[in-house]
C-alpha atoms as a PDB file:
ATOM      1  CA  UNK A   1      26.493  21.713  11.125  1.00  0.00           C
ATOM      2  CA  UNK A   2      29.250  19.560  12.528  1.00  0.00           C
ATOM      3  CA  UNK A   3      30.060  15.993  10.669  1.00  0.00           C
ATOM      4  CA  UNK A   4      29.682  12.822  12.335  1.00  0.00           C
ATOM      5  CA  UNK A   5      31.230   9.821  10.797  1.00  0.00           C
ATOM      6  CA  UNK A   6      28.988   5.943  11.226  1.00  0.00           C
ATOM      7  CA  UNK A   7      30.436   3.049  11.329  1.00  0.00           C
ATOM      8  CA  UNK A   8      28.712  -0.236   9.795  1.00  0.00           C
ATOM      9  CA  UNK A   9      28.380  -3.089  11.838  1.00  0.00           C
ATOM     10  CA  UNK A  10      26.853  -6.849  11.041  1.00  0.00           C
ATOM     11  CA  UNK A  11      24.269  -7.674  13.409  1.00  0.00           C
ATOM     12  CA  UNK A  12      24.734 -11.222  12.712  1.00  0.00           C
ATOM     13  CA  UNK A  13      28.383 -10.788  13.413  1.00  0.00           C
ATOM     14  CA  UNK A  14      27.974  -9.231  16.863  1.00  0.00           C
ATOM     15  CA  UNK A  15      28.543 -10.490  19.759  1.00  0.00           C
ATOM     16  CA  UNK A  16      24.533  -9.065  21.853  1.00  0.00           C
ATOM     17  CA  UNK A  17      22.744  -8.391  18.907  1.00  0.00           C
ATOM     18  CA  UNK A  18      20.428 -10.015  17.286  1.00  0.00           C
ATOM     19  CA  UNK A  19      17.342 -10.782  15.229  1.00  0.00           C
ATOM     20  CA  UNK A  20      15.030 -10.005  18.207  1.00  0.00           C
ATOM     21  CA  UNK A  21      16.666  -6.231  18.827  1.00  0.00           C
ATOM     22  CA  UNK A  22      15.767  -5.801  14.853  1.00  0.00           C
ATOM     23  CA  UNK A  23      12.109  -6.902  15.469  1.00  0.00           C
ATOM     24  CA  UNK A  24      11.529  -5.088  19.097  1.00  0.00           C
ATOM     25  CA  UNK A  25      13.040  -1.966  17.021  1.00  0.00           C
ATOM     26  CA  UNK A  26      10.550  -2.211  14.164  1.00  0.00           C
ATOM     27  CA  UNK A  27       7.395  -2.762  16.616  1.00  0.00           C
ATOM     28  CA  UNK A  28       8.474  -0.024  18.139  1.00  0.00           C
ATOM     29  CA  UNK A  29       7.953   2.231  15.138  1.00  0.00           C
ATOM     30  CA  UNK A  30       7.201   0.330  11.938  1.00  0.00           C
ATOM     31  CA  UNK A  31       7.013   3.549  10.042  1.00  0.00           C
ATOM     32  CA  UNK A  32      10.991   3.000   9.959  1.00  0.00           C
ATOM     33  CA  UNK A  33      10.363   0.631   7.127  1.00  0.00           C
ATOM     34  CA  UNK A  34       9.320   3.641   5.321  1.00  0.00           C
ATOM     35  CA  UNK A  35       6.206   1.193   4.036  1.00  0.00           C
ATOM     36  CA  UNK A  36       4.046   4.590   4.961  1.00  0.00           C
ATOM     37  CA  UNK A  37       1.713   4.795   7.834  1.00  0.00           C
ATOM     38  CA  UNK A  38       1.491   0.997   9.096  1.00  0.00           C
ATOM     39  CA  UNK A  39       0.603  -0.391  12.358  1.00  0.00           C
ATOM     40  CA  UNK A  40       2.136  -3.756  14.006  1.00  0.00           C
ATOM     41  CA  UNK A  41      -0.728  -6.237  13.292  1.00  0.00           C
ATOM     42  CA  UNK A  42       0.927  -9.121  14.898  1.00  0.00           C
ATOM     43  CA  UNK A  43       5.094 -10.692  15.547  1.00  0.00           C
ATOM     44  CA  UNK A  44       6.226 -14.282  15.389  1.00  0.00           C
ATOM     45  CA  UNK A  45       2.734 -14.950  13.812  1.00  0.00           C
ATOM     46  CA  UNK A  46       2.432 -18.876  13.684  1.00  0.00           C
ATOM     47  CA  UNK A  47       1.648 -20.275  10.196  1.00  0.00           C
ATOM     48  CA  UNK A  48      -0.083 -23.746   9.734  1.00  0.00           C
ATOM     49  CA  UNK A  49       2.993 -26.321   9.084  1.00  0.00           C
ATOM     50  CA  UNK A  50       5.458 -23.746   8.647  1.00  0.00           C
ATOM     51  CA  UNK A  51       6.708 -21.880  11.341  1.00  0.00           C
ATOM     52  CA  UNK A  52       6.242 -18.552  12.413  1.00  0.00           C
ATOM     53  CA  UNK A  53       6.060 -15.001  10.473  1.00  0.00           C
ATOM     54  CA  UNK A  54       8.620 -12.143  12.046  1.00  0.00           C
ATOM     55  CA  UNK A  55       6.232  -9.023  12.057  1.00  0.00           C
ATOM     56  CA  UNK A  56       2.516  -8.549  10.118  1.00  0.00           C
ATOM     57  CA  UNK A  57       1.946  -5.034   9.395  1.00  0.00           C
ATOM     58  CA  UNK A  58      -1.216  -3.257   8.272  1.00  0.00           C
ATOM     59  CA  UNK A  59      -1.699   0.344   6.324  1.00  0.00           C
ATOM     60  CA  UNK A  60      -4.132   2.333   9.076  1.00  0.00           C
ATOM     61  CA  UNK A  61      -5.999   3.618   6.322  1.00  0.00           C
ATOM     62  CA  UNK A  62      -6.384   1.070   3.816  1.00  0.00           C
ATOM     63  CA  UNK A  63      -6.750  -2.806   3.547  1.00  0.00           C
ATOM     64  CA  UNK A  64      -3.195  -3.265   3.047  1.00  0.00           C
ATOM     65  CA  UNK A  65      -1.443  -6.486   4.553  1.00  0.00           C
ATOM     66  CA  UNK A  66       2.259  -6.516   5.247  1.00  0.00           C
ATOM     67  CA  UNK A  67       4.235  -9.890   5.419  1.00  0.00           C
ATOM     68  CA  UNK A  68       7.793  -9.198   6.569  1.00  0.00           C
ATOM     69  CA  UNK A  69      10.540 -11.805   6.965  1.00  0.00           C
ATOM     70  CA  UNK A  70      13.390 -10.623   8.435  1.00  0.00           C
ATOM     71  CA  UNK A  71      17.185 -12.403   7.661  1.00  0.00           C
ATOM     72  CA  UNK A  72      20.367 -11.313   9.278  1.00  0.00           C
ATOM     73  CA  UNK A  73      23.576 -11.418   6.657  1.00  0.00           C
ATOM     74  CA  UNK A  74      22.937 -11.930   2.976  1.00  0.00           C
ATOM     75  CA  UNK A  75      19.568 -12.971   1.796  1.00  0.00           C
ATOM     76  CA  UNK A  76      19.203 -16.900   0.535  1.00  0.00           C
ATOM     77  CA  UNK A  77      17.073 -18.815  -1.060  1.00  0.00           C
ATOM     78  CA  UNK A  78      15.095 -20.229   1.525  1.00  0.00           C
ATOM     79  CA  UNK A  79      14.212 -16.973   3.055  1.00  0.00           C
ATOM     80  CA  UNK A  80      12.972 -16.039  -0.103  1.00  0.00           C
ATOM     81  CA  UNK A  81      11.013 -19.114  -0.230  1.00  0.00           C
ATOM     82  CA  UNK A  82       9.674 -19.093   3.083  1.00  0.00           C
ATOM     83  CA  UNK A  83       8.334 -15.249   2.483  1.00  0.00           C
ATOM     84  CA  UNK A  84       6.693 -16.176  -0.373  1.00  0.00           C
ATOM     85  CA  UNK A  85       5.031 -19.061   1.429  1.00  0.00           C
ATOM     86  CA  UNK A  86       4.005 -16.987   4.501  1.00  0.00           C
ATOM     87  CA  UNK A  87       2.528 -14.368   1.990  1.00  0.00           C
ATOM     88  CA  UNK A  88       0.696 -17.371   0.574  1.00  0.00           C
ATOM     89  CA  UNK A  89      -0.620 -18.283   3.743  1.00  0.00           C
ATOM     90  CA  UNK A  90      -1.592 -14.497   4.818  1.00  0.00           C
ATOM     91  CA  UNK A  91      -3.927 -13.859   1.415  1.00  0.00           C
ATOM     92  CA  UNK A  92      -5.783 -17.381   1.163  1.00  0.00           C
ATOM     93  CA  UNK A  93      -6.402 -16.878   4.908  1.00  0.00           C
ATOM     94  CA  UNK A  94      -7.611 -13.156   4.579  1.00  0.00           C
ATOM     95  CA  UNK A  95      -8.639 -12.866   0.782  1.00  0.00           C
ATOM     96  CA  UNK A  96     -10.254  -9.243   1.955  1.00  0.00           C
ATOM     97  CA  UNK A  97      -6.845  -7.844   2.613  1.00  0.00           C
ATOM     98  CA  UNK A  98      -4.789  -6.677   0.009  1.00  0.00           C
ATOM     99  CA  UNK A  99      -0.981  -8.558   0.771  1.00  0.00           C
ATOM    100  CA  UNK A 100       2.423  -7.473   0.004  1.00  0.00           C
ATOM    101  CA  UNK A 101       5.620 -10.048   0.838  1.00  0.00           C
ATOM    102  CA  UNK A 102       8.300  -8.031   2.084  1.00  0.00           C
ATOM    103  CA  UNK A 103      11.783  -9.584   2.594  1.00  0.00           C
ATOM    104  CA  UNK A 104      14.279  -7.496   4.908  1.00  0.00           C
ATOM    105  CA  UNK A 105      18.110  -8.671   4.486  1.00  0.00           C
ATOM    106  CA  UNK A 106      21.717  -6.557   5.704  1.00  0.00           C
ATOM    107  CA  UNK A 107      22.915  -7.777   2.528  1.00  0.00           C
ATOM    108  CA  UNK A 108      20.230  -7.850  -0.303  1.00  0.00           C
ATOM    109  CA  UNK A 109      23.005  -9.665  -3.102  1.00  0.00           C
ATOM    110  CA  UNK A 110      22.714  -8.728  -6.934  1.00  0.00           C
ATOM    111  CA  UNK A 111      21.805 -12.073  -7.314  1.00  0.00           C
ATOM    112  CA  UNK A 112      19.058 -12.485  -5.420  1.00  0.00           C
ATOM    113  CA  UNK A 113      17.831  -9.036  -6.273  1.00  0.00           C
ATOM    114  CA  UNK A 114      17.332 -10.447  -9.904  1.00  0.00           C
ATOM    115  CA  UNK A 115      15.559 -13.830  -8.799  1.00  0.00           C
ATOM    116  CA  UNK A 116      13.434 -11.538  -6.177  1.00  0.00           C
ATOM    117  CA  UNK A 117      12.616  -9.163  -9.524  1.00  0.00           C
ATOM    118  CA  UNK A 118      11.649 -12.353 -11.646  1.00  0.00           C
ATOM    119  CA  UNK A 119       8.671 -12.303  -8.930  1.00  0.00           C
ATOM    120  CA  UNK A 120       7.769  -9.340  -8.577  1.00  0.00           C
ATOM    121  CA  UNK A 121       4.356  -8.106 -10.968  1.00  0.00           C
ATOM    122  CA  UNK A 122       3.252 -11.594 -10.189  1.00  0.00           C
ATOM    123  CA  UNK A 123       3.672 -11.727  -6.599  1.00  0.00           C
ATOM    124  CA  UNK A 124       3.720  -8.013  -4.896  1.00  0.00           C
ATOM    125  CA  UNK A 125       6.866  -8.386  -3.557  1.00  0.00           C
ATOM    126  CA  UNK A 126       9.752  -5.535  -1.563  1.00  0.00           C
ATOM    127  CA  UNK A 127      12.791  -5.946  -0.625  1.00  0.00           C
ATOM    128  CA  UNK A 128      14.535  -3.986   2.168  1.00  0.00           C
ATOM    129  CA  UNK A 129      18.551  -3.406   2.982  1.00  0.00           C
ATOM    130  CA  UNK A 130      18.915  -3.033   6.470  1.00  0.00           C
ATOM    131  CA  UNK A 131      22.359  -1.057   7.443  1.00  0.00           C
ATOM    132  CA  UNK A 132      23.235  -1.062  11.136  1.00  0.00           C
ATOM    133  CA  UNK A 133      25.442   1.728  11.876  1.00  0.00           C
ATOM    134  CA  UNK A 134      27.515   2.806  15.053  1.00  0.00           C
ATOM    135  CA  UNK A 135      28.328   6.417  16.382  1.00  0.00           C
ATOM    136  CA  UNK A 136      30.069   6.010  19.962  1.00  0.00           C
ATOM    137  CA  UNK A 137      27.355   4.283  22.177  1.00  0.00           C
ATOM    138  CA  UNK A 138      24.854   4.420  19.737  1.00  0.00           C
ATOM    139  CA  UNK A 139      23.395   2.139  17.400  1.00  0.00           C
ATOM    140  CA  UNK A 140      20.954   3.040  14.558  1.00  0.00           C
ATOM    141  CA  UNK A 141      19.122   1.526  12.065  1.00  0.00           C
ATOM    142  CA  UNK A 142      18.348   2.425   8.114  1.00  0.00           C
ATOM    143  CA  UNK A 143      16.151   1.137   6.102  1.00  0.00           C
ATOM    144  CA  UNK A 144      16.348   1.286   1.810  1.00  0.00           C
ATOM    145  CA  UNK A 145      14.378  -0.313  -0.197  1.00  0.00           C
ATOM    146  CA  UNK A 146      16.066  -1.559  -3.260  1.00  0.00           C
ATOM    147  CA  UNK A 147      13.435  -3.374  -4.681  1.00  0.00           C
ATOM    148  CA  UNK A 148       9.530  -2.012  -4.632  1.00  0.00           C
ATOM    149  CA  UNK A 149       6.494  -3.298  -5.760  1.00  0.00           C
ATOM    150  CA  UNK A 150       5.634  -2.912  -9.591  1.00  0.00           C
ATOM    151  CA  UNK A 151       2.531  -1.037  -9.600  1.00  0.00           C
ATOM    152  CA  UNK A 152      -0.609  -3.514 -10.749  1.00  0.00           C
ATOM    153  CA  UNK A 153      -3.063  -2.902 -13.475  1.00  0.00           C
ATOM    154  CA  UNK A 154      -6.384  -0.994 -12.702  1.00  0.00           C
ATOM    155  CA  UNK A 155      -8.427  -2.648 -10.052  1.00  0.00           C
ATOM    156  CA  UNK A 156     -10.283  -6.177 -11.581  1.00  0.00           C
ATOM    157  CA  UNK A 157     -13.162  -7.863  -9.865  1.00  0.00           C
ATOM    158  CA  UNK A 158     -13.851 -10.869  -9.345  1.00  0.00           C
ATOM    159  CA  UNK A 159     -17.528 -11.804  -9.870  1.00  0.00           C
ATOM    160  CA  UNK A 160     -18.284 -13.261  -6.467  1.00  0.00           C
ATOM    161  CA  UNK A 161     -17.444  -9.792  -5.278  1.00  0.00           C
ATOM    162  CA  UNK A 162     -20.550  -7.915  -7.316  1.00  0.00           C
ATOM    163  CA  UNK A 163     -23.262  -6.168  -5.009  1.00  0.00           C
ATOM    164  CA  UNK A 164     -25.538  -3.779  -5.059  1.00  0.00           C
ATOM    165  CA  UNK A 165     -26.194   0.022  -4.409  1.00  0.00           C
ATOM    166  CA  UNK A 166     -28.318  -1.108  -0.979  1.00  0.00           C
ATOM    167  CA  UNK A 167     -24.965  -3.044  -0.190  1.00  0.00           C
ATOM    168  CA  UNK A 168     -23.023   0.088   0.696  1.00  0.00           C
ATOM    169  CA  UNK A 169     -26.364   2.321   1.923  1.00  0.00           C
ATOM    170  CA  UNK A 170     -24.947   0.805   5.742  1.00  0.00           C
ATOM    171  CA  UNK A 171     -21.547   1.603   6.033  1.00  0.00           C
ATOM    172  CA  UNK A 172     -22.388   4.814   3.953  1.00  0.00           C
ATOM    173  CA  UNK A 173     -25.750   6.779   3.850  1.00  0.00           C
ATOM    174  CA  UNK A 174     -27.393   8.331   1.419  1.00  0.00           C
ATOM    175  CA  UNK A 175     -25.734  11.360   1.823  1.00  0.00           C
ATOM    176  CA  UNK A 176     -22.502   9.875   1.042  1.00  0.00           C
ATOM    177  CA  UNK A 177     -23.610   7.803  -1.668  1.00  0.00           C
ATOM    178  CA  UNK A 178     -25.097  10.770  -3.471  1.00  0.00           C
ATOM    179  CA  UNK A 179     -21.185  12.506  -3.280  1.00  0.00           C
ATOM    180  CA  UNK A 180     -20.538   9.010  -4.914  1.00  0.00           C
ATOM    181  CA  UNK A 181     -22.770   9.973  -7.737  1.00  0.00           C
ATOM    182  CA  UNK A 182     -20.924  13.653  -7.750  1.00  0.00           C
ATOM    183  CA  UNK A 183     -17.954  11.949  -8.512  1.00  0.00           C
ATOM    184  CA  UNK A 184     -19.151   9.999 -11.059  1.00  0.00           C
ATOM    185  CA  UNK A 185     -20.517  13.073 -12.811  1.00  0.00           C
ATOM    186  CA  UNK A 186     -17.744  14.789 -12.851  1.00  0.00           C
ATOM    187  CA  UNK A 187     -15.852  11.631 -15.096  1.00  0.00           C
ATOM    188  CA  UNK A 188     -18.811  11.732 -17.201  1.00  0.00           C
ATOM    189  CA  UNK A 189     -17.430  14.662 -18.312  1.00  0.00           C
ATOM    190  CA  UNK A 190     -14.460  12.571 -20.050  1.00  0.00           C
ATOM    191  CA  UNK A 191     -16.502   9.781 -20.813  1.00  0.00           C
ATOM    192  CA  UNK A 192     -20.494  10.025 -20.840  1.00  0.00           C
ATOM    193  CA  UNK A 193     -20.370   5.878 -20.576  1.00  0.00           C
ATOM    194  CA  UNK A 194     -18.739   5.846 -17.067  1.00  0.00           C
ATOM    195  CA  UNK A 195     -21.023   3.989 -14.895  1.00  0.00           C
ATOM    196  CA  UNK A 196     -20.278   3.240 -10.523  1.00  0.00           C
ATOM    197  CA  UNK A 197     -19.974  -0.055 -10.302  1.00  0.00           C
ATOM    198  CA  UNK A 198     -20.514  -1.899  -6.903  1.00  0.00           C
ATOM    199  CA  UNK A 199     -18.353  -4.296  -5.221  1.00  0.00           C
ATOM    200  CA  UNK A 200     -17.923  -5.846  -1.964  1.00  0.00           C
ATOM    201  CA  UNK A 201     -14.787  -3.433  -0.822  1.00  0.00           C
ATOM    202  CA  UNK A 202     -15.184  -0.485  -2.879  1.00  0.00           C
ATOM    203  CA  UNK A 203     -17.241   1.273  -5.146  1.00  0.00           C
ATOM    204  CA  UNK A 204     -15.521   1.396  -8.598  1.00  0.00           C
ATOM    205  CA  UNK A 205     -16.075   2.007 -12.614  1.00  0.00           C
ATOM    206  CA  UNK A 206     -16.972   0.670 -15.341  1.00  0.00           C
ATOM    207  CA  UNK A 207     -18.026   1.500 -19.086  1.00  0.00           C
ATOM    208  CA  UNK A 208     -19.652  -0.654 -21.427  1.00  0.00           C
ATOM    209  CA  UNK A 209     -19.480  -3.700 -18.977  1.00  0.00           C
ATOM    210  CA  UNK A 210     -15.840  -3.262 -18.350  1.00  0.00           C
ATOM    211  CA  UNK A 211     -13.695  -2.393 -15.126  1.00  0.00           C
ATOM    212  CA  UNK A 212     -12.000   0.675 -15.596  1.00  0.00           C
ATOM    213  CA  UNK A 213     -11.102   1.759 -11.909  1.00  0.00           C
ATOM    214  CA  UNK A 214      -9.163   5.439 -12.518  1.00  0.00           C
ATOM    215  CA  UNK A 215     -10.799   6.181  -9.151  1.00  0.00           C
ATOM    216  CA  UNK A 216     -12.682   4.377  -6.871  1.00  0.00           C
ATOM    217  CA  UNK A 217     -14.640   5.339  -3.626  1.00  0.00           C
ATOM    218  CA  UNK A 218     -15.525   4.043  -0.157  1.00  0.00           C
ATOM    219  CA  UNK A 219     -18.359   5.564   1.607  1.00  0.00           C
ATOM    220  CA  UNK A 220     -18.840   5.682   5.287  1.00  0.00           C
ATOM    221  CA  UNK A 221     -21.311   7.332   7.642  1.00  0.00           C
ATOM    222  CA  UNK A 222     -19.846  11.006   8.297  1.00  0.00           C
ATOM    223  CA  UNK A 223     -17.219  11.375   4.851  1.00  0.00           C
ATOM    224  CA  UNK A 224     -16.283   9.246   1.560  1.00  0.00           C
ATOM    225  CA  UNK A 225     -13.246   8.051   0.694  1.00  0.00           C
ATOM    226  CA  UNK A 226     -11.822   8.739  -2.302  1.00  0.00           C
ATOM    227  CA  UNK A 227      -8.682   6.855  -4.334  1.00  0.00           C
ATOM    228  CA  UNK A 228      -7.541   8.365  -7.332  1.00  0.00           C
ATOM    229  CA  UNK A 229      -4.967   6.158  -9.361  1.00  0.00           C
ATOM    230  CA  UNK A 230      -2.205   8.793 -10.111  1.00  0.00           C
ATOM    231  CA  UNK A 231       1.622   8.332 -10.429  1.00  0.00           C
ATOM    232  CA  UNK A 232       3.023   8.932  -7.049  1.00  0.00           C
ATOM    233  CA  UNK A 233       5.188  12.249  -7.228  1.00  0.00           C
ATOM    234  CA  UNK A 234       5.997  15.472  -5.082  1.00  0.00           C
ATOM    235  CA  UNK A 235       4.547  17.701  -7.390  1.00  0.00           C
ATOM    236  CA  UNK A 236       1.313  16.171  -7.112  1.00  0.00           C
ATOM    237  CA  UNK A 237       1.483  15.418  -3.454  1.00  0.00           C
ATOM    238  CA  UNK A 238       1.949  18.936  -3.392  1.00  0.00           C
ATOM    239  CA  UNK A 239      -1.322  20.338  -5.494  1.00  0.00           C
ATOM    240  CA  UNK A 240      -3.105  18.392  -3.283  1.00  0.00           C
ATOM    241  CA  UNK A 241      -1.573  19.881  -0.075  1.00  0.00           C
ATOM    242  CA  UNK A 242      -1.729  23.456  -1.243  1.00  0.00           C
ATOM    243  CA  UNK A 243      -5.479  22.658  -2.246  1.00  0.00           C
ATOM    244  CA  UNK A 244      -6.311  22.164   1.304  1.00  0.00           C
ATOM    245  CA  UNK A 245      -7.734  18.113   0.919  1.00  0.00           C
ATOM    246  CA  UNK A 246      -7.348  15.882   3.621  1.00  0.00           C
ATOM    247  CA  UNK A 247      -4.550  13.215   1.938  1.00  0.00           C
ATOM    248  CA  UNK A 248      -4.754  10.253   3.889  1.00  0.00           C
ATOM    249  CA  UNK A 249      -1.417   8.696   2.369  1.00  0.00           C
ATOM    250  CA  UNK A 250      -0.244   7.244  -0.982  1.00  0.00           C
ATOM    251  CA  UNK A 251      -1.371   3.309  -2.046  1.00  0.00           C
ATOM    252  CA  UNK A 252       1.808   1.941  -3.311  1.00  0.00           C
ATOM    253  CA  UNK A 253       0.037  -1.594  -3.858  1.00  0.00           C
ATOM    254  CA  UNK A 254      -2.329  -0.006  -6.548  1.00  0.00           C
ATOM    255  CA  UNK A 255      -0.792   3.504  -7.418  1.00  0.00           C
ATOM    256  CA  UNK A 256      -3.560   5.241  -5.445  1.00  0.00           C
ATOM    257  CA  UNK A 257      -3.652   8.861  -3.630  1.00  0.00           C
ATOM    258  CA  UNK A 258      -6.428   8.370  -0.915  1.00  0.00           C
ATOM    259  CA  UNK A 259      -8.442  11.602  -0.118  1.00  0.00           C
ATOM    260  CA  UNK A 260     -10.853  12.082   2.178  1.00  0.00           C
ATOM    261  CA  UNK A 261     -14.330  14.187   1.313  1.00  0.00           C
ATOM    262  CA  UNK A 262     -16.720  15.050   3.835  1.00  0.00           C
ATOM    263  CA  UNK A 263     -19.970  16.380   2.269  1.00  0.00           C
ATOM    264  CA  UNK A 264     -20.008  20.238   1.082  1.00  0.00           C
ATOM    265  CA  UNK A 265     -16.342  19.389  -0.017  1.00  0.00           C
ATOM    266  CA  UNK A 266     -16.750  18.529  -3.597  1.00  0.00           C
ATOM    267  CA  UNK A 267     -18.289  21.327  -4.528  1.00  0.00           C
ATOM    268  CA  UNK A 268     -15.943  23.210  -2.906  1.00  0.00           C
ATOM    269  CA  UNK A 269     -12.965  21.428  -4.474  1.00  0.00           C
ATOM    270  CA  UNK A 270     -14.574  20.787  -7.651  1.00  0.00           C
ATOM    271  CA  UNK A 271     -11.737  22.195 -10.052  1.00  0.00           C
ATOM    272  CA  UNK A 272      -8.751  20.284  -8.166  1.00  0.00           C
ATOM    273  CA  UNK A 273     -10.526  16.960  -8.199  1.00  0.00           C
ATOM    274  CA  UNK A 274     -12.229  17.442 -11.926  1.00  0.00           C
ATOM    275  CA  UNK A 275      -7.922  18.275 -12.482  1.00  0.00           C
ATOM    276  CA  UNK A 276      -6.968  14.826 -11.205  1.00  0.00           C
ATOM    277  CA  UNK A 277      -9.657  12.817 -12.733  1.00  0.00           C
ATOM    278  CA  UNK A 278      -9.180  13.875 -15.463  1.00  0.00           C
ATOM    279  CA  UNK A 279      -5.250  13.587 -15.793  1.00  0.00           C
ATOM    280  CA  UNK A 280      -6.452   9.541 -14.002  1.00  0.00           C
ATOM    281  CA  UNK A 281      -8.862   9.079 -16.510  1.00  0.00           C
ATOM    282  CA  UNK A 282      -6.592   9.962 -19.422  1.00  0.00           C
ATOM    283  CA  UNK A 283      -3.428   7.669 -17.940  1.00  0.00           C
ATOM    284  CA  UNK A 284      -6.199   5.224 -18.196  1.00  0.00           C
ATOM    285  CA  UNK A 285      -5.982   4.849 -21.476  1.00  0.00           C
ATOM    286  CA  UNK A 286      -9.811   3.606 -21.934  1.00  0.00           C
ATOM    287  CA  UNK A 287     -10.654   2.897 -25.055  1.00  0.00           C
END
């Protein structure tokens, strides 16, 4: 394998360059981010009385929101500001999405890393270093991020949000609220108090009147989605893999691995999943 040596370069510094290149780059392929599987959602989104947002990606399998600001040289304080405000904007505008601020700088400075962190478990917040680097003719981009989100508590509602079973007979059917009910018998196995609990985006748990979301569900017409709040690692990613379910990508907002079921398969993969609900239910920590 031959060695190639990179040279770093400052976008802001050079001479055809520039913001727009970064942007047209990510559109391109906002995976790059390594965010996970996002879509572009929208670029140069205008916001009400304060500008315009650079890119809004969304997770394709999830309700996960996206608001990235992007700053060429060192990060400052009014980018930091104004991504905070456009995330603001994003999640009192679209309270059914689920928002993360992301801030994307060439030079992400140890001070502003610890004001950014200050944020961050109040306000879901990421910060990126962007590295431009040069090999002959080519330029390349890489992404790190130095700074992730802090992984929230198990799943609250809020009480505006309560429905009923009915609610979630029409994007589901019976069929796939009755694996709903499978699911909820197998926790009962850790706790005989576990009971579903119906909201307006997901189906989730609770005992003795309590939220206690270790797993939650989505049903839709032909399969069931299920989230299981795990620690994100390889060897798990793994078990999963080698068990033969169909992962469709890790949460990192809420620290869930979302599976998808299709009916027959719980009974098929009943000792893998009863494995992982259990090991959720007991990082729980219910009382």
């Amino acid at each position: 394998m031959e060695f190639t040596k990179f040279e770093k370069i400052s976008i802001k510094n050079h001479p055809e360059l520039n913001e727009k290149w970064v942007q047209d780059r990510i559109a391109e392929d906002p995976k790059i981010l390594g965010l996970g599987d996002v879509i572009l959602k929208d670029r140069e989104r205008i916001q009400p009385h304060a500008g315009r947002l650079d890119l809004l990606l969304q997770d394709s399998e999830s309700t996960s929101r996206y608001e990235v600001e992007i700053q060429l040289g060192s990060t400052n304080e009014s980018h930091i500001i104004r991504t905070i405000e456009y995330w603001d904007i994003e999640r009192k505008r679209y309270p059914q999405y689920e928002h993360i601020a992301v801030i994307i700088a060439e030079d992400i400075t140890s001070r502003f890393l610890n004001i950014i962190g200050l944020f961050n478990g109040m306000i879901p917040l990421v910060a990126i270093q962007m590295n431009a680097l040069k090999v002959e003719k080519q330029i390349g981009l890489v992404f790190t991020t130095v700074l992730d989100q802090m992984s929230f508590g198990l799943v609250d509602e809020d009480t505006r949000d309560i429905v009923d079973r009915s609610y979630w007979e029409n994007p589901g059917t019976k069929k796939t609220m009755t694996m709903a009910d499978n699911l909820l018998e197998i926790a009962k196995e850790f706790n005989p108090s576990l009971e579903l609990k119906y909201n307006k985006f997901y189906i989730g748990l609770s005992t003795n009147g309590q939220p206690c979301n270790f797993f939650i569900v989505r049903p839709k017409k032909d399969f069931i989605r299920f989230e299981v709040r795990l620690k994100k690692s390889d060897e798990t990613q793994e078990r999963l893999e080698n068990a033969g379910l169909d992962l469709m990508g890790y949460d990192n907002h809420w620290g869930y691995y979302r599976i998808r079921l299709k009916p027959g398969e719980i009974e098929k993969n009943k000792e893998i999943l009863t494995e992982i609900i259990k090991e959720a239910y007991e990082a729980a920590n219910i009382e």
